[in-house]
C-alpha atoms as a PDB file:
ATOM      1  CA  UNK A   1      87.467 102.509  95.211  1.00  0.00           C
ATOM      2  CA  UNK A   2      89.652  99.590  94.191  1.00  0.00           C
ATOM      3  CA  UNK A   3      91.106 101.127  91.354  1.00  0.00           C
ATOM      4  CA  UNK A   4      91.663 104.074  93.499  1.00  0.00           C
ATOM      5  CA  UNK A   5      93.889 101.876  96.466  1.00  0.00           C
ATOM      6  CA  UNK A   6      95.658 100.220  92.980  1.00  0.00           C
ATOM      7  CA  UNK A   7      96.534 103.083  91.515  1.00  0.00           C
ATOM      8  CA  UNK A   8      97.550 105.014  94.889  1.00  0.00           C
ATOM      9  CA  UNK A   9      99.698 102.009  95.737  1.00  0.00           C
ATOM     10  CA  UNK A  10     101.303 101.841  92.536  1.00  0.00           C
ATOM     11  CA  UNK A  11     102.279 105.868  92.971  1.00  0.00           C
ATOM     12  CA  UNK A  12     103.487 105.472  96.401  1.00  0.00           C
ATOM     13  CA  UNK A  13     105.843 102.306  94.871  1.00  0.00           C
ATOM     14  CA  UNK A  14     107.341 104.385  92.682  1.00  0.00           C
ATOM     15  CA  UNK A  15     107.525 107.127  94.917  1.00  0.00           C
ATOM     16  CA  UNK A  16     109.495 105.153  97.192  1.00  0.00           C
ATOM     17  CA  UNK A  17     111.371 103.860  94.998  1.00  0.00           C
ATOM     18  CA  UNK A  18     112.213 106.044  92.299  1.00  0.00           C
ATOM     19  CA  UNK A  19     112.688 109.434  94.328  1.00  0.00           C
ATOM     20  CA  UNK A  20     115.228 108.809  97.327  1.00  0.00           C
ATOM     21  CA  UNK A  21     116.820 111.543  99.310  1.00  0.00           C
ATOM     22  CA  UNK A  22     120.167 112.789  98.653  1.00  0.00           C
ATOM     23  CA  UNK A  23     121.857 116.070 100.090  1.00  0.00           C
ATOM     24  CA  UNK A  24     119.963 118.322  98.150  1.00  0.00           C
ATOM     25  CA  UNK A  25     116.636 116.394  98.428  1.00  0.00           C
ATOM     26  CA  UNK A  26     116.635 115.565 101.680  1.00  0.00           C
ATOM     27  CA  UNK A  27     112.699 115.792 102.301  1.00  0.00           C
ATOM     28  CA  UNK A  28     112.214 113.124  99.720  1.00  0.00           C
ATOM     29  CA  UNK A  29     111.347 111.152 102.737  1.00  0.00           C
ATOM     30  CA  UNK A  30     107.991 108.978 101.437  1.00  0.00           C
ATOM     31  CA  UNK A  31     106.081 106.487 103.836  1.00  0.00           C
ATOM     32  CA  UNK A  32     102.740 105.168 104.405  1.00  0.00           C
ATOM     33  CA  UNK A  33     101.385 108.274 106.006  1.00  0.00           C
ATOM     34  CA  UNK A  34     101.261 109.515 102.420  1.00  0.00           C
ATOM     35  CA  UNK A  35      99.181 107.317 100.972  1.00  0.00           C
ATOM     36  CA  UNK A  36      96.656 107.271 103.548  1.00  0.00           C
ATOM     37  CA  UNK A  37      96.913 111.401 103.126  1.00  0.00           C
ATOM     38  CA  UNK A  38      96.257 110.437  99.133  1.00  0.00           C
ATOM     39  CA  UNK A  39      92.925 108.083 100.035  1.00  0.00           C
ATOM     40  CA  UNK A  40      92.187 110.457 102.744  1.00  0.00           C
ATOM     41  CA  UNK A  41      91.979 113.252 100.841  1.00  0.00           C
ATOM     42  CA  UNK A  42      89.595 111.009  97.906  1.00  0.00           C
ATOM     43  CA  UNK A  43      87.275 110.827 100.847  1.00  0.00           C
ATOM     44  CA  UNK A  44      86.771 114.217 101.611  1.00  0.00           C
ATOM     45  CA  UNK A  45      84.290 114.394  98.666  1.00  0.00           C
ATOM     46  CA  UNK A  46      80.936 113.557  99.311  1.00  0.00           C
ATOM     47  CA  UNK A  47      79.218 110.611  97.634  1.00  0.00           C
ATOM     48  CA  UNK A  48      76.449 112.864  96.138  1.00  0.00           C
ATOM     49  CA  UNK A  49      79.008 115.096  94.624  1.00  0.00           C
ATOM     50  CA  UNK A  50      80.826 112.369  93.221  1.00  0.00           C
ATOM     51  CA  UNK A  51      78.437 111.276  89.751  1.00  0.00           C
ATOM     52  CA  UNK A  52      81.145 111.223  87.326  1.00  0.00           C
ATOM     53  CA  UNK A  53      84.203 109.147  86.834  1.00  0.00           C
ATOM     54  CA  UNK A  54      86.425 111.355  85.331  1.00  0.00           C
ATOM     55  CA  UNK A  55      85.722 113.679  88.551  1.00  0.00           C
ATOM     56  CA  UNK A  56      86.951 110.700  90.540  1.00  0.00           C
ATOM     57  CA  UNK A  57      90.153 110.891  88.024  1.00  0.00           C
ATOM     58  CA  UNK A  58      91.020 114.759  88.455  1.00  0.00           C
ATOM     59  CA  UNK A  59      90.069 114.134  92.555  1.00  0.00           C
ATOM     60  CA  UNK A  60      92.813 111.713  92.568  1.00  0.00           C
ATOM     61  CA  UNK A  61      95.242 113.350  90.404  1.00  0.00           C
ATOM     62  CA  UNK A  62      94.470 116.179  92.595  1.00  0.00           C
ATOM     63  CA  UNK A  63      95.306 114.574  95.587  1.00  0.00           C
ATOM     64  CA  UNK A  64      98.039 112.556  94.290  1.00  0.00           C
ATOM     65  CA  UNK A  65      99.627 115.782  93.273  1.00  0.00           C
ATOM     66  CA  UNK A  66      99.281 117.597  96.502  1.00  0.00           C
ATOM     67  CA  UNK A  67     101.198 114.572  98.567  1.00  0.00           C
ATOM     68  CA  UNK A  68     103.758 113.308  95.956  1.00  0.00           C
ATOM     69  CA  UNK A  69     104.109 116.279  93.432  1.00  0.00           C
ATOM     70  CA  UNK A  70     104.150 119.345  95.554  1.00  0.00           C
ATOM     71  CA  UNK A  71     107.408 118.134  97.131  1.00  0.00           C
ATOM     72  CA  UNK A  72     109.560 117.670  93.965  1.00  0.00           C
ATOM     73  CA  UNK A  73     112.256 120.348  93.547  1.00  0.00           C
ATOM     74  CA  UNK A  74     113.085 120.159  89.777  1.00  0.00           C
ATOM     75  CA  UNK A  75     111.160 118.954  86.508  1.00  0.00           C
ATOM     76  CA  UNK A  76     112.954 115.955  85.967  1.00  0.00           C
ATOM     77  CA  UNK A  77     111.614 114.552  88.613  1.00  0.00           C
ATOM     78  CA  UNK A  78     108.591 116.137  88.469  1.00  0.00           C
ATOM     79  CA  UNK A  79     108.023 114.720  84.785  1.00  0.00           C
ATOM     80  CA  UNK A  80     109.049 111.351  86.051  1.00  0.00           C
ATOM     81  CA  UNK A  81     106.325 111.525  88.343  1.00  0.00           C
ATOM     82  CA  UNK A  82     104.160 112.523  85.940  1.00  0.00           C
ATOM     83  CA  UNK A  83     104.423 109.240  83.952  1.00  0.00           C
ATOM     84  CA  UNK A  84     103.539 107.259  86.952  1.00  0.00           C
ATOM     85  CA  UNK A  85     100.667 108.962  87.338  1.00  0.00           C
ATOM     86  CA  UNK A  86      99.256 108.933  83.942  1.00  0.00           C
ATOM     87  CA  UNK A  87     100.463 105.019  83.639  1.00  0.00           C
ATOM     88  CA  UNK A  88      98.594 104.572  86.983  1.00  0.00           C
ATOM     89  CA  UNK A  89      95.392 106.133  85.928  1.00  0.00           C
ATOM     90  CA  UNK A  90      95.486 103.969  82.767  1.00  0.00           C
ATOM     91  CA  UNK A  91      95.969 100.734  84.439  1.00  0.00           C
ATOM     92  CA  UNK A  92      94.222 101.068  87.427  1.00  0.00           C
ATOM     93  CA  UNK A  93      91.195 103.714  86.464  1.00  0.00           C
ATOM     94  CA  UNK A  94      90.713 102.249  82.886  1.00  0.00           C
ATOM     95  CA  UNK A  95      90.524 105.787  81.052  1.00  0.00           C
ATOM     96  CA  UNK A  96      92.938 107.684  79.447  1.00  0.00           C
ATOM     97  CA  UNK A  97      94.496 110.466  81.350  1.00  0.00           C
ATOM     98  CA  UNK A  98      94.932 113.157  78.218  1.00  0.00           C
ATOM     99  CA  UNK A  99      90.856 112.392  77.289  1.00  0.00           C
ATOM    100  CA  UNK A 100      89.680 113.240  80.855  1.00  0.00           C
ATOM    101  CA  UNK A 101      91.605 115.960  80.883  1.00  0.00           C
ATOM    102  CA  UNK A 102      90.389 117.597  77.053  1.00  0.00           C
ATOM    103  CA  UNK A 103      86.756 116.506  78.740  1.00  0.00           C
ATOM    104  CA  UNK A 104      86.778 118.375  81.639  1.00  0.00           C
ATOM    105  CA  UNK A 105      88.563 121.373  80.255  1.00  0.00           C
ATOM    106  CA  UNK A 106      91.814 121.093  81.808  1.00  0.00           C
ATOM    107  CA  UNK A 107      93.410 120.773  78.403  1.00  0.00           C
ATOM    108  CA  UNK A 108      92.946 122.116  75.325  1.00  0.00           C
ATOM    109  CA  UNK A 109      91.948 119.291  72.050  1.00  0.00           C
ATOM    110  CA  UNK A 110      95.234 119.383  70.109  1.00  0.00           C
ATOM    111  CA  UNK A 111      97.548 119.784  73.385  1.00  0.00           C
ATOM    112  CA  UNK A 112      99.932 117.511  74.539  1.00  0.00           C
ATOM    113  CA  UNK A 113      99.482 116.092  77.517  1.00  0.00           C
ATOM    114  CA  UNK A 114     101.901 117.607  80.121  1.00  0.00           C
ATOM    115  CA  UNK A 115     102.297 117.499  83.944  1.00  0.00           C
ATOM    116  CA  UNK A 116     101.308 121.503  84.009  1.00  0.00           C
ATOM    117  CA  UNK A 117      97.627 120.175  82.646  1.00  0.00           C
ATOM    118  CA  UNK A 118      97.334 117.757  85.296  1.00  0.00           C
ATOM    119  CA  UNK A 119      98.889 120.420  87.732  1.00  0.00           C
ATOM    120  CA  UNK A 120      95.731 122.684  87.518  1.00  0.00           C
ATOM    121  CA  UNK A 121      93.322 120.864  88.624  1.00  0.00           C
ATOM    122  CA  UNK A 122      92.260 121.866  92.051  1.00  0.00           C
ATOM    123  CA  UNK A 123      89.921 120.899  94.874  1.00  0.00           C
ATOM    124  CA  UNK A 124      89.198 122.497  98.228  1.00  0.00           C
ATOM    125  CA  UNK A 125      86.658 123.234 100.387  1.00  0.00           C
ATOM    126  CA  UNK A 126      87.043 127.318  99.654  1.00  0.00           C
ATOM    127  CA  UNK A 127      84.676 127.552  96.898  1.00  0.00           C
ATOM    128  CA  UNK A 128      81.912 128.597  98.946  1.00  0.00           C
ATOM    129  CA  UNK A 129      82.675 130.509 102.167  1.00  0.00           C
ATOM    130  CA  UNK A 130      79.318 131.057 103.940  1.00  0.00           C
ATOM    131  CA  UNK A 131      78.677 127.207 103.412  1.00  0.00           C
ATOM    132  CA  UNK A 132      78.371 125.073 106.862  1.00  0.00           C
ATOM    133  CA  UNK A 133      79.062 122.474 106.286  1.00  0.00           C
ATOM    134  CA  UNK A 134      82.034 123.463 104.002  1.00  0.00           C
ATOM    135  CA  UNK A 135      82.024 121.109 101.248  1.00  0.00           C
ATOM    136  CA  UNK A 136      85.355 119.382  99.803  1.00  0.00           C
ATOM    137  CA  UNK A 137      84.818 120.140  95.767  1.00  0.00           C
ATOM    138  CA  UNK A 138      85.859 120.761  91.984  1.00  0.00           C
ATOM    139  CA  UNK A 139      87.091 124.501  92.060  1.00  0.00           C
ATOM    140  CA  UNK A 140      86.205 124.890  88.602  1.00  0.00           C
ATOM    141  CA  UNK A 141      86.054 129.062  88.716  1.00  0.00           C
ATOM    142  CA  UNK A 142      89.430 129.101  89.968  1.00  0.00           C
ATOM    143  CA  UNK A 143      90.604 127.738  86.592  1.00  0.00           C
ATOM    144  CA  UNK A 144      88.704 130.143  84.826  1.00  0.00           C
ATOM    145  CA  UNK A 145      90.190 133.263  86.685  1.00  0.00           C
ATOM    146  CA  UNK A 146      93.696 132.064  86.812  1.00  0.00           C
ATOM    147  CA  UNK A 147      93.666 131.412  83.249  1.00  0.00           C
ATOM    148  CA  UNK A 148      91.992 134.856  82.616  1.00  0.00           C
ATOM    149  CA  UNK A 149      94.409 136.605  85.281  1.00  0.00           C
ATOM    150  CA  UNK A 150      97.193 134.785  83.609  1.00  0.00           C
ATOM    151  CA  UNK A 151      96.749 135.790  80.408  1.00  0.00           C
ATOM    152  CA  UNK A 152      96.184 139.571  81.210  1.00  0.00           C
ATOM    153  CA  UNK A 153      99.536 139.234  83.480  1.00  0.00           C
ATOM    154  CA  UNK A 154     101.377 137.729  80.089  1.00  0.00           C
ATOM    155  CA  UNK A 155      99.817 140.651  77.895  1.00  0.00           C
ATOM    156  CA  UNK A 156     101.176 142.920  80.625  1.00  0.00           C
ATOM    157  CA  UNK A 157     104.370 141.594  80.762  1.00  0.00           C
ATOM    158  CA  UNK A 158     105.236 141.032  77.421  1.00  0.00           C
ATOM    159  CA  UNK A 159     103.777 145.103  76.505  1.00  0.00           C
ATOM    160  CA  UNK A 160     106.214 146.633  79.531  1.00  0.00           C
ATOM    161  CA  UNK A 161     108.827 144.206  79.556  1.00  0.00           C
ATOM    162  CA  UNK A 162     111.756 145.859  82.163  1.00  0.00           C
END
């Protein structure tokens, strides 16, 4: 969990640091709330469904994405915070953020890593509706039908293109 807080911390510097609000940003607005919403969300997990490290990884890329990332408006800054990330998994996770992703299927052997890879990974506690408790997980399917929806929605479009 230490390398967790590090990395978190070292996000939320940035963050605060790299991405202030001008006119046209003006909900760049960062504070501590967010990185508590960052550890908070690593939480949600249960311990038993939490074997691997590389799930840790994705959970907090995941998480770090839905505070930090989700509120960028262009991909400059998006890509910026991008590097942070992958820089922060490095140094504070001690595995490479490309090799976790080619591992867990998130990105294909040969690709280069981008922010869209690390932009697909999802978690959420939808997986399973009937469960009680519902369960904070991996939503590994939803990959596998957005990727399959996507590509029949790019076949489409590029066959009747308007």
């Amino acid at each position: 969990m230490q390398g967790v807080v590090g990395a978190t911390m070292e996000v939320y510097k940035a963050v605060t640091t790299q991405f202030l609000p001008t006119p046209s940003k003006c909900h760049y607005l960062f504070n501590l709330r967010d990185f508590a919403r960052v550890i908070r969300g690593v939480l949600l997990v249960p311990a038993s469904h939490m074997k691997e490290v590389n799930k840790l990884v994705l959970l907090w890329i995941h998480e770090t994405y839905r505070v930090f990332y989700d509120r960028l408006v262009d991909d400059t800054d998006r890509q910026r915070l991008f590097e942070v990330v992958r820089s922060a998994v490095y140094n504070y996770l001690r595995v490479r953020m490309d090799q976790v992703l080619i591992e867990t299927g998130y990105m294909p052997e040969g690709d280069k890593l981008s922010d869209r890879h690390a932009a697909d990974i999802i978690f959420g506690n939808y997986m399973e509706p009937d469960a009680d408790p519902k369960i904070y997980d991996q939503a590994k399917l939803f990959l596998t039908r957005f990727r399959t929806v996507n590509s029949i929605l790019r076949f489409y479009n590029s066959k009747f293109e308007s």
